[in-house]
C-alpha atoms as a PDB file:
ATOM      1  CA  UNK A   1       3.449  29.994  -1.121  1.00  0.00           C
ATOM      2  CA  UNK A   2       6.189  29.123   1.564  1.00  0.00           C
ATOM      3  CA  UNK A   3       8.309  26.177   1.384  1.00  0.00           C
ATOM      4  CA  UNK A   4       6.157  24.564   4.320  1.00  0.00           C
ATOM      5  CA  UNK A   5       2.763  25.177   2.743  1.00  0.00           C
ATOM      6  CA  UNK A   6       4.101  23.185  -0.752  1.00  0.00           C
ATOM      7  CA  UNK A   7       6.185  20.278   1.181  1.00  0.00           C
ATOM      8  CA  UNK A   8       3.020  19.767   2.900  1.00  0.00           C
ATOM      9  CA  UNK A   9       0.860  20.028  -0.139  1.00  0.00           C
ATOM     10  CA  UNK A  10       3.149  17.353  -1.610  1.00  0.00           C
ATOM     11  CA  UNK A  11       3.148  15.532   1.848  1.00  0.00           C
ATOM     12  CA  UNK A  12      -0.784  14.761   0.779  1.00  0.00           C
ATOM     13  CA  UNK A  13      -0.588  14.426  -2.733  1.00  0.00           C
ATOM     14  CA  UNK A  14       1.310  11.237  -1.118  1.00  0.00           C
ATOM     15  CA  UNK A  15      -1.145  10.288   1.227  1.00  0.00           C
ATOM     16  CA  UNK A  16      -3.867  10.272  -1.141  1.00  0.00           C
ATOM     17  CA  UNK A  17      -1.508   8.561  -3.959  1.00  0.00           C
ATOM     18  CA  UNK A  18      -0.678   5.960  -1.338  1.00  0.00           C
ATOM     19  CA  UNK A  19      -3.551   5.381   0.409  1.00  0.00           C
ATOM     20  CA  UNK A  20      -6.043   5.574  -2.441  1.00  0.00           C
ATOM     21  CA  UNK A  21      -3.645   3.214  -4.752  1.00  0.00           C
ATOM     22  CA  UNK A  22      -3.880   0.568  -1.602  1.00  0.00           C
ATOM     23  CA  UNK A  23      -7.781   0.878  -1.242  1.00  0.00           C
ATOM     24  CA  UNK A  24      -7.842   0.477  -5.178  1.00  0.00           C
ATOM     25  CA  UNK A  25      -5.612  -2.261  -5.892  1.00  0.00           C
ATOM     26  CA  UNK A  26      -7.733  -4.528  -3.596  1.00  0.00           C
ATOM     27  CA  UNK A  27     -11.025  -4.056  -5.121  1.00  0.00           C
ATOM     28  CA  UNK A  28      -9.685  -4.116  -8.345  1.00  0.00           C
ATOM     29  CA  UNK A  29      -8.266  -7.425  -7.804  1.00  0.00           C
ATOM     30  CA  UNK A  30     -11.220  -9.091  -5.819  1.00  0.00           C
ATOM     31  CA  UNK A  31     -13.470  -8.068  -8.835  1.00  0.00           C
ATOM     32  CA  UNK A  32     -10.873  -9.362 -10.806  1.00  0.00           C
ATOM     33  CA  UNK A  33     -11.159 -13.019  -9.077  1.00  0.00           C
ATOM     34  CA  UNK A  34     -14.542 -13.116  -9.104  1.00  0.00           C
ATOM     35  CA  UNK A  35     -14.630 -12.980 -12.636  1.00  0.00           C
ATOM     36  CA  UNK A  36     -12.652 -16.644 -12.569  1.00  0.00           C
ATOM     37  CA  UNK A  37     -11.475 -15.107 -16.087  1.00  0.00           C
ATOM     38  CA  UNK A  38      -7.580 -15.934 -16.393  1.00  0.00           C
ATOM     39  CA  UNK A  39      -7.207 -13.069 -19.101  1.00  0.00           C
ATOM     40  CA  UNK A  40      -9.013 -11.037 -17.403  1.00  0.00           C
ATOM     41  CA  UNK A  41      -7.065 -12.019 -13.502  1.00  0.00           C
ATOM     42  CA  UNK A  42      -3.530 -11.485 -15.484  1.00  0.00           C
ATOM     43  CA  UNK A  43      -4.881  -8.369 -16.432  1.00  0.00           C
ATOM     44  CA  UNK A  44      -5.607  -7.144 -13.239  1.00  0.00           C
ATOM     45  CA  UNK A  45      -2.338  -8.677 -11.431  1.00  0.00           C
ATOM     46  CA  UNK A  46      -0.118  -6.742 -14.472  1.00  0.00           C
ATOM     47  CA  UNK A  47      -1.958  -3.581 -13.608  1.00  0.00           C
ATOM     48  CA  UNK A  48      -1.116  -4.152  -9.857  1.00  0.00           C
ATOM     49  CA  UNK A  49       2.273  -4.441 -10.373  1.00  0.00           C
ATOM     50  CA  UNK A  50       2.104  -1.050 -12.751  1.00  0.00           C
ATOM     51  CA  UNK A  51       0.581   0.803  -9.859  1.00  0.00           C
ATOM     52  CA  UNK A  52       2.852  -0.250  -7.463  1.00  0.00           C
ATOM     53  CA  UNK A  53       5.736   1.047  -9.096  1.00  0.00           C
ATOM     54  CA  UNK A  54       4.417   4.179 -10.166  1.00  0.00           C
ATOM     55  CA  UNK A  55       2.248   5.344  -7.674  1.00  0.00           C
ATOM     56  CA  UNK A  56       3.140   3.430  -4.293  1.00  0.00           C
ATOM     57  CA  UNK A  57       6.588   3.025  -4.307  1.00  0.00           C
ATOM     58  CA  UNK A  58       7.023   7.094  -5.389  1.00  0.00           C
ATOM     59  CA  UNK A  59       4.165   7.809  -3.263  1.00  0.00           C
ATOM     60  CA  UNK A  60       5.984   6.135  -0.047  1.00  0.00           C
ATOM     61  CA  UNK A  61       9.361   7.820  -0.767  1.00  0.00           C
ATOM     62  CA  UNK A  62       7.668  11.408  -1.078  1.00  0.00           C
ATOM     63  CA  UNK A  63       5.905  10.772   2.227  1.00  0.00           C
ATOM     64  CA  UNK A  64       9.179   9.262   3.990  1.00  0.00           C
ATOM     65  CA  UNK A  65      10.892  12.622   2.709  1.00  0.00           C
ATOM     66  CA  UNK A  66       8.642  15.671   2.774  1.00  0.00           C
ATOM     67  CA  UNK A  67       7.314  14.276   6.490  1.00  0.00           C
ATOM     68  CA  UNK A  68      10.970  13.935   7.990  1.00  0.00           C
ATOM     69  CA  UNK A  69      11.948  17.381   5.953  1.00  0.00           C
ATOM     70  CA  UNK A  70       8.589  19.224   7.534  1.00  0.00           C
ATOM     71  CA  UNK A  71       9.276  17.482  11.067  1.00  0.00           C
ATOM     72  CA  UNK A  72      12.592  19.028  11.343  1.00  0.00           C
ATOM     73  CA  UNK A  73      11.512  22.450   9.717  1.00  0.00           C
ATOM     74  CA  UNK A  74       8.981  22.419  12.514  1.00  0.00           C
ATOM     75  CA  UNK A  75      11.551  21.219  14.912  1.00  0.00           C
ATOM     76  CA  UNK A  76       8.530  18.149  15.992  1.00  0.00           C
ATOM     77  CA  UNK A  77      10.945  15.275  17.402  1.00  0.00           C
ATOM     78  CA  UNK A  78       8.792  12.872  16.034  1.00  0.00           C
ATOM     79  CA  UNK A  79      10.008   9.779  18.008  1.00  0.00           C
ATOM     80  CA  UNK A  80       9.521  11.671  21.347  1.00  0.00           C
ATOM     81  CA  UNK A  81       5.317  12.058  21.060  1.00  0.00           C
ATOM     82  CA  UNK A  82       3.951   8.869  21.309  1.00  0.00           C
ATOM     83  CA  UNK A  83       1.378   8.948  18.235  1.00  0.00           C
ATOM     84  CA  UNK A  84       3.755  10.450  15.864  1.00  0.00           C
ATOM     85  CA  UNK A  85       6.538   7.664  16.663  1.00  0.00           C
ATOM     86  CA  UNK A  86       3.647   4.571  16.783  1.00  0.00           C
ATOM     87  CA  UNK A  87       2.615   6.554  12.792  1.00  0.00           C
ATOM     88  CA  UNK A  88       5.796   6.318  11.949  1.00  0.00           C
ATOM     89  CA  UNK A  89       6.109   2.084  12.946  1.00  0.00           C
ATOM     90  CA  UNK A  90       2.677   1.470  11.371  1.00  0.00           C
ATOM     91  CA  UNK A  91       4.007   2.786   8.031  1.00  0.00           C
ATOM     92  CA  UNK A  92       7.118   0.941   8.193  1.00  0.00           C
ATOM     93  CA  UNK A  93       5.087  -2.348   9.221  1.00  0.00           C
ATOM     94  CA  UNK A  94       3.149  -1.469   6.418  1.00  0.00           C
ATOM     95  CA  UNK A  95       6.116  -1.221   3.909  1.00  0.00           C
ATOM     96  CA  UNK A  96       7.538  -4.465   5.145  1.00  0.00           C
ATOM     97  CA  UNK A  97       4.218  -6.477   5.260  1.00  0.00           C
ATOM     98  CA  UNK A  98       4.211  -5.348   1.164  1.00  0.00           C
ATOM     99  CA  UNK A  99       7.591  -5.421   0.869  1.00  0.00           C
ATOM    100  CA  UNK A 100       7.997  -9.595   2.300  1.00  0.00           C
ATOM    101  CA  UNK A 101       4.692 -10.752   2.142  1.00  0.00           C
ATOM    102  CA  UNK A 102       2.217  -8.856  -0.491  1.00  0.00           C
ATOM    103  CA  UNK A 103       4.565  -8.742  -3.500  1.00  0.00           C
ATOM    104  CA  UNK A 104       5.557 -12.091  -3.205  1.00  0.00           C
ATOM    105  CA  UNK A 105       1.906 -13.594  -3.178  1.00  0.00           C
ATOM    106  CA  UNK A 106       1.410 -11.091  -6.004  1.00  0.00           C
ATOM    107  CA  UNK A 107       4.406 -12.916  -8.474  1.00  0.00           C
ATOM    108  CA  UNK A 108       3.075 -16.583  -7.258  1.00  0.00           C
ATOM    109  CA  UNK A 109      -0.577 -15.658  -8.318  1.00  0.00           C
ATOM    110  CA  UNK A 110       0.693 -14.029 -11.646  1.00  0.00           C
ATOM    111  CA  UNK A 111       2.565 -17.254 -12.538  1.00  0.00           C
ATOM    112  CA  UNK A 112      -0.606 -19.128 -11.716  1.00  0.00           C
ATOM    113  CA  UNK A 113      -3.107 -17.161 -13.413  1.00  0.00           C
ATOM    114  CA  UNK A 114      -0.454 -16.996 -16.449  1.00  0.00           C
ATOM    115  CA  UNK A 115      -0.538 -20.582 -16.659  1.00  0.00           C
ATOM    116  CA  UNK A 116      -4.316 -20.988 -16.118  1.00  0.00           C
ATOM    117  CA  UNK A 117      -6.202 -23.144 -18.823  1.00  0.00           C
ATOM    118  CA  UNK A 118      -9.563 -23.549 -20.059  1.00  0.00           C
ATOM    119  CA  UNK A 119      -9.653 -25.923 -17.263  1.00  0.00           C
ATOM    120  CA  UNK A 120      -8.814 -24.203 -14.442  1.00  0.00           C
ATOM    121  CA  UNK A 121      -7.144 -26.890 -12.737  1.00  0.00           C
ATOM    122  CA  UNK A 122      -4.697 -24.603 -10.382  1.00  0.00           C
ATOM    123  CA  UNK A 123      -7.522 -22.173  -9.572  1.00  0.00           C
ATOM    124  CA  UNK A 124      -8.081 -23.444  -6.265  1.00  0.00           C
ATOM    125  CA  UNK A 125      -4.602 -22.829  -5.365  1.00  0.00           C
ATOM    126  CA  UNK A 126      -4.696 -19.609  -6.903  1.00  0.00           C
ATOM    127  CA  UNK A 127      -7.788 -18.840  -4.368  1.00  0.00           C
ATOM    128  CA  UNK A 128      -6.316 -20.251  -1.420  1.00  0.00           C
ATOM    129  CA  UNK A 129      -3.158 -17.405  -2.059  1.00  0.00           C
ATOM    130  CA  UNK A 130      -5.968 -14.883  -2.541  1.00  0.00           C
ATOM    131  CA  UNK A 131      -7.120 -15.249   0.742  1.00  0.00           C
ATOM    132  CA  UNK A 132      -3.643 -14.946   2.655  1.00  0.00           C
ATOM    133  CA  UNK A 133      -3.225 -11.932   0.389  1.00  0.00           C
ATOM    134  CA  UNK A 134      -6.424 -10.344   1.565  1.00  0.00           C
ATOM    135  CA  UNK A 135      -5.613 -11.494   5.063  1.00  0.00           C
ATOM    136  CA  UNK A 136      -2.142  -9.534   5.434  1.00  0.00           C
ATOM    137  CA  UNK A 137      -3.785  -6.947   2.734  1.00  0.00           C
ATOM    138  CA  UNK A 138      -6.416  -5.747   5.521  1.00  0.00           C
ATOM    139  CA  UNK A 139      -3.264  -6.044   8.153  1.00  0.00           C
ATOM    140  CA  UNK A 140      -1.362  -3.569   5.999  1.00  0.00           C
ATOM    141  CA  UNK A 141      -4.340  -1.444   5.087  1.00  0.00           C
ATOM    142  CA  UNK A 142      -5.071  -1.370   9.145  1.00  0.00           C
ATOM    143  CA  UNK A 143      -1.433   0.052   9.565  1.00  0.00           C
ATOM    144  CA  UNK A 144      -1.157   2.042   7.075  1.00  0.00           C
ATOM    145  CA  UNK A 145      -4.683   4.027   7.640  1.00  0.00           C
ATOM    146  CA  UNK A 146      -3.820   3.846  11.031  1.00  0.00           C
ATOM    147  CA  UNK A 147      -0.768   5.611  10.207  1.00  0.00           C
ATOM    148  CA  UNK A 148      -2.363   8.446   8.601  1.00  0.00           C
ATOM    149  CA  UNK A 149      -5.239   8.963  11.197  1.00  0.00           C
ATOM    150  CA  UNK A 150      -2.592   9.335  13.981  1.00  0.00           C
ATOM    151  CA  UNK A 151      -0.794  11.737  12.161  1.00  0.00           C
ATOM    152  CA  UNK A 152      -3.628  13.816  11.388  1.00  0.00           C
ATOM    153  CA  UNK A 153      -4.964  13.056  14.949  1.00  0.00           C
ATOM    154  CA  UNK A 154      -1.620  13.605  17.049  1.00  0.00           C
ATOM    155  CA  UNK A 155      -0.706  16.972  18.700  1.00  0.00           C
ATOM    156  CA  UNK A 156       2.972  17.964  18.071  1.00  0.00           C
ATOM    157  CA  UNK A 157       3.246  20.305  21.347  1.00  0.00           C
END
Protein backbone atom coordinates (compact mmCIF):
# COMPACT_ATOMS: atom_id res chain seq x y z
CA UNK A 1 0.00 0.00 0.00
CA UNK A 2 1.61 3.45 -0.99
CA UNK A 3 1.76 6.31 1.25
CA UNK A 4 -1.13 8.02 -0.89
CA UNK A 5 -3.50 5.06 -0.85
CA UNK A 6 -3.24 5.00 3.38
CA UNK A 7 -3.24 9.04 3.87
CA UNK A 8 -6.28 8.83 1.88
CA UNK A 9 -7.71 5.86 3.63
CA UNK A 10 -7.18 7.87 6.82
CA UNK A 11 -8.43 11.07 4.95
CA UNK A 12 -12.05 9.05 5.15
CA UNK A 13 -11.82 7.33 8.23
CA UNK A 14 -12.12 11.28 9.08
CA UNK A 15 -14.85 12.07 6.99
CA UNK A 16 -16.95 9.39 8.19
CA UNK A 17 -15.73 10.03 12.00
CA UNK A 18 -16.66 13.66 11.43
CA UNK A 19 -19.49 13.65 9.53
CA UNK A 20 -21.25 10.67 11.07
CA UNK A 21 -20.40 12.05 14.82
CA UNK A 22 -22.27 15.49 13.56
CA UNK A 23 -25.37 13.60 12.04
CA UNK A 24 -25.36 11.56 15.44
CA UNK A 25 -24.97 14.03 18.03
CA UNK A 26 -28.14 15.82 16.76
CA UNK A 27 -30.51 13.03 16.86
CA UNK A 28 -29.20 11.86 19.88
CA UNK A 29 -29.88 15.03 21.52
CA UNK A 30 -33.40 15.84 19.97
CA UNK A 31 -34.49 12.33 21.28
CA UNK A 32 -32.90 13.30 24.26
CA UNK A 33 -35.28 16.57 24.66
CA UNK A 34 -38.14 14.97 23.81
CA UNK A 35 -37.89 12.80 26.59
CA UNK A 36 -38.27 16.20 28.96
CA UNK A 37 -36.19 13.73 31.35
CA UNK A 38 -33.38 15.99 33.08
CA UNK A 39 -31.30 12.73 33.90
CA UNK A 40 -31.80 11.50 30.99
CA UNK A 41 -31.01 15.34 28.85
CA UNK A 42 -27.63 15.56 31.14
CA UNK A 43 -26.97 12.31 29.95
CA UNK A 44 -27.13 13.00 26.52
CA UNK A 45 -25.38 16.63 26.73
CA UNK A 46 -22.25 14.68 28.81
CA UNK A 47 -22.10 12.21 25.98
CA UNK A 48 -21.99 15.16 23.45
CA UNK A 49 -19.29 16.70 24.94
CA UNK A 50 -17.39 13.02 25.08
CA UNK A 51 -17.84 12.73 21.36
CA UNK A 52 -16.71 15.91 20.57
CA UNK A 53 -13.48 15.51 22.01
CA UNK A 54 -12.77 12.20 20.91
CA UNK A 55 -14.11 11.82 17.70
CA UNK A 56 -14.67 15.46 16.17
CA UNK A 57 -12.02 17.39 17.33
CA UNK A 58 -9.34 14.31 16.23
CA UNK A 59 -11.48 13.68 13.36
CA UNK A 60 -11.12 17.52 12.10
CA UNK A 61 -7.33 17.63 12.73
CA UNK A 62 -6.74 14.28 10.68
CA UNK A 63 -8.79 15.75 7.84
CA UNK A 64 -7.03 19.35 8.07
CA UNK A 65 -3.66 17.23 7.85
CA UNK A 66 -3.85 14.17 5.62
CA UNK A 67 -5.99 16.59 2.95
CA UNK A 68 -3.25 19.45 2.90
CA UNK A 69 -0.39 16.49 3.05
CA UNK A 70 -2.28 14.56 -0.10
CA UNK A 71 -2.92 18.08 -1.89
CA UNK A 72 0.67 18.83 -2.01
CA UNK A 73 1.77 15.12 -2.74
CA UNK A 74 -0.55 15.53 -5.69
CA UNK A 75 0.75 18.95 -6.32
CA UNK A 76 -3.53 20.13 -6.44
CA UNK A 77 -3.21 24.00 -5.45
CA UNK A 78 -6.22 23.74 -3.69
CA UNK A 79 -7.06 27.50 -3.37
CA UNK A 80 -6.66 27.95 -7.19
CA UNK A 81 -9.92 25.49 -8.30
CA UNK A 82 -12.83 27.07 -7.23
CA UNK A 83 -14.71 23.99 -5.47
CA UNK A 84 -11.73 22.79 -3.67
CA UNK A 85 -11.01 26.43 -2.13
CA UNK A 86 -15.13 27.13 -1.42
CA UNK A 87 -14.61 23.02 0.53
CA UNK A 88 -12.03 24.23 2.20
CA UNK A 89 -14.18 27.74 3.65
CA UNK A 90 -17.26 25.57 4.32
CA UNK A 91 -15.19 23.42 6.72
CA UNK A 92 -13.63 26.24 8.38
CA UNK A 93 -17.20 28.01 8.69
CA UNK A 94 -18.13 24.87 9.99
CA UNK A 95 -15.35 24.70 12.71
CA UNK A 96 -16.04 28.23 13.76
CA UNK A 97 -19.92 28.01 13.80
CA UNK A 98 -19.01 24.90 16.55
CA UNK A 99 -16.22 26.41 17.74
CA UNK A 100 -18.28 30.18 18.84
CA UNK A 101 -21.65 29.24 18.66
CA UNK A 102 -22.48 25.28 19.16
CA UNK A 103 -20.25 24.60 22.18
CA UNK A 104 -21.29 27.45 23.94
CA UNK A 105 -25.16 26.69 23.70
CA UNK A 106 -23.99 23.17 24.57
CA UNK A 107 -22.32 24.40 28.33
CA UNK A 108 -25.54 26.86 28.87
CA UNK A 109 -27.99 23.87 28.27
CA UNK A 110 -25.80 21.49 30.48
CA UNK A 111 -25.95 24.00 33.37
CA UNK A 112 -29.68 24.17 32.81
CA UNK A 113 -30.55 20.69 32.50
CA UNK A 114 -28.04 20.11 35.60
CA UNK A 115 -30.07 22.31 37.60
CA UNK A 116 -33.47 21.05 36.34
CA UNK A 117 -36.04 19.99 39.14
CA UNK A 118 -38.97 17.91 39.44
CA UNK A 119 -40.55 21.04 38.37
CA UNK A 120 -39.11 21.95 35.41
CA UNK A 121 -39.32 25.51 35.86
CA UNK A 122 -36.20 26.55 33.43
CA UNK A 123 -37.26 24.05 30.76
CA UNK A 124 -38.66 26.53 28.57
CA UNK A 125 -35.50 28.33 28.47
CA UNK A 126 -33.69 25.28 28.03
CA UNK A 127 -36.02 24.74 24.74
CA UNK A 128 -35.79 28.09 23.47
CA UNK A 129 -31.55 27.38 23.38
CA UNK A 130 -32.46 24.08 21.71
CA UNK A 131 -33.85 25.66 18.91
CA UNK A 132 -30.93 28.25 18.14
CA UNK A 133 -28.76 25.17 18.55
CA UNK A 134 -30.63 23.25 15.91
CA UNK A 135 -30.84 26.42 13.87
CA UNK A 136 -26.90 27.03 13.51
CA UNK A 137 -26.65 22.98 13.92
CA UNK A 138 -28.37 22.52 10.33
CA UNK A 139 -26.11 25.76 9.19
CA UNK A 140 -23.01 23.82 10.19
CA UNK A 141 -24.24 20.45 9.03
CA UNK A 142 -25.10 22.39 5.49
CA UNK A 143 -21.32 23.47 5.40
CA UNK A 144 -19.82 20.85 6.48
CA UNK A 145 -21.70 18.17 4.04
CA UNK A 146 -21.32 20.66 1.61
CA UNK A 147 -17.76 20.51 2.20
CA UNK A 148 -17.40 16.95 1.61
CA UNK A 149 -19.70 16.71 -1.54
CA UNK A 150 -17.49 19.36 -3.28
CA UNK A 151 -14.54 17.60 -2.55
CA UNK A 152 -15.70 14.41 -3.76
CA UNK A 153 -17.48 16.32 -6.63
CA UNK A 154 -14.55 18.80 -7.71
CA UNK A 155 -12.05 17.98 -10.54
CA UNK A 156 -8.40 18.75 -9.54
CA UNK A 157 -7.12 19.24 -13.34
Amino acid sequence: MSFQVLLRLLHLFAVVAFLGDIAVTAIWRLLADRTREPRVIVYALRLVLITDKYLLMPSSLVLVVTGLLLAHLRDIPIWSIPAYAVAQILFMLSGVLWNLVLRPIQGKQLAIAESLGASGERFDEYLLLTKRWLRWGILTMVCAFGSMALMVLARDT
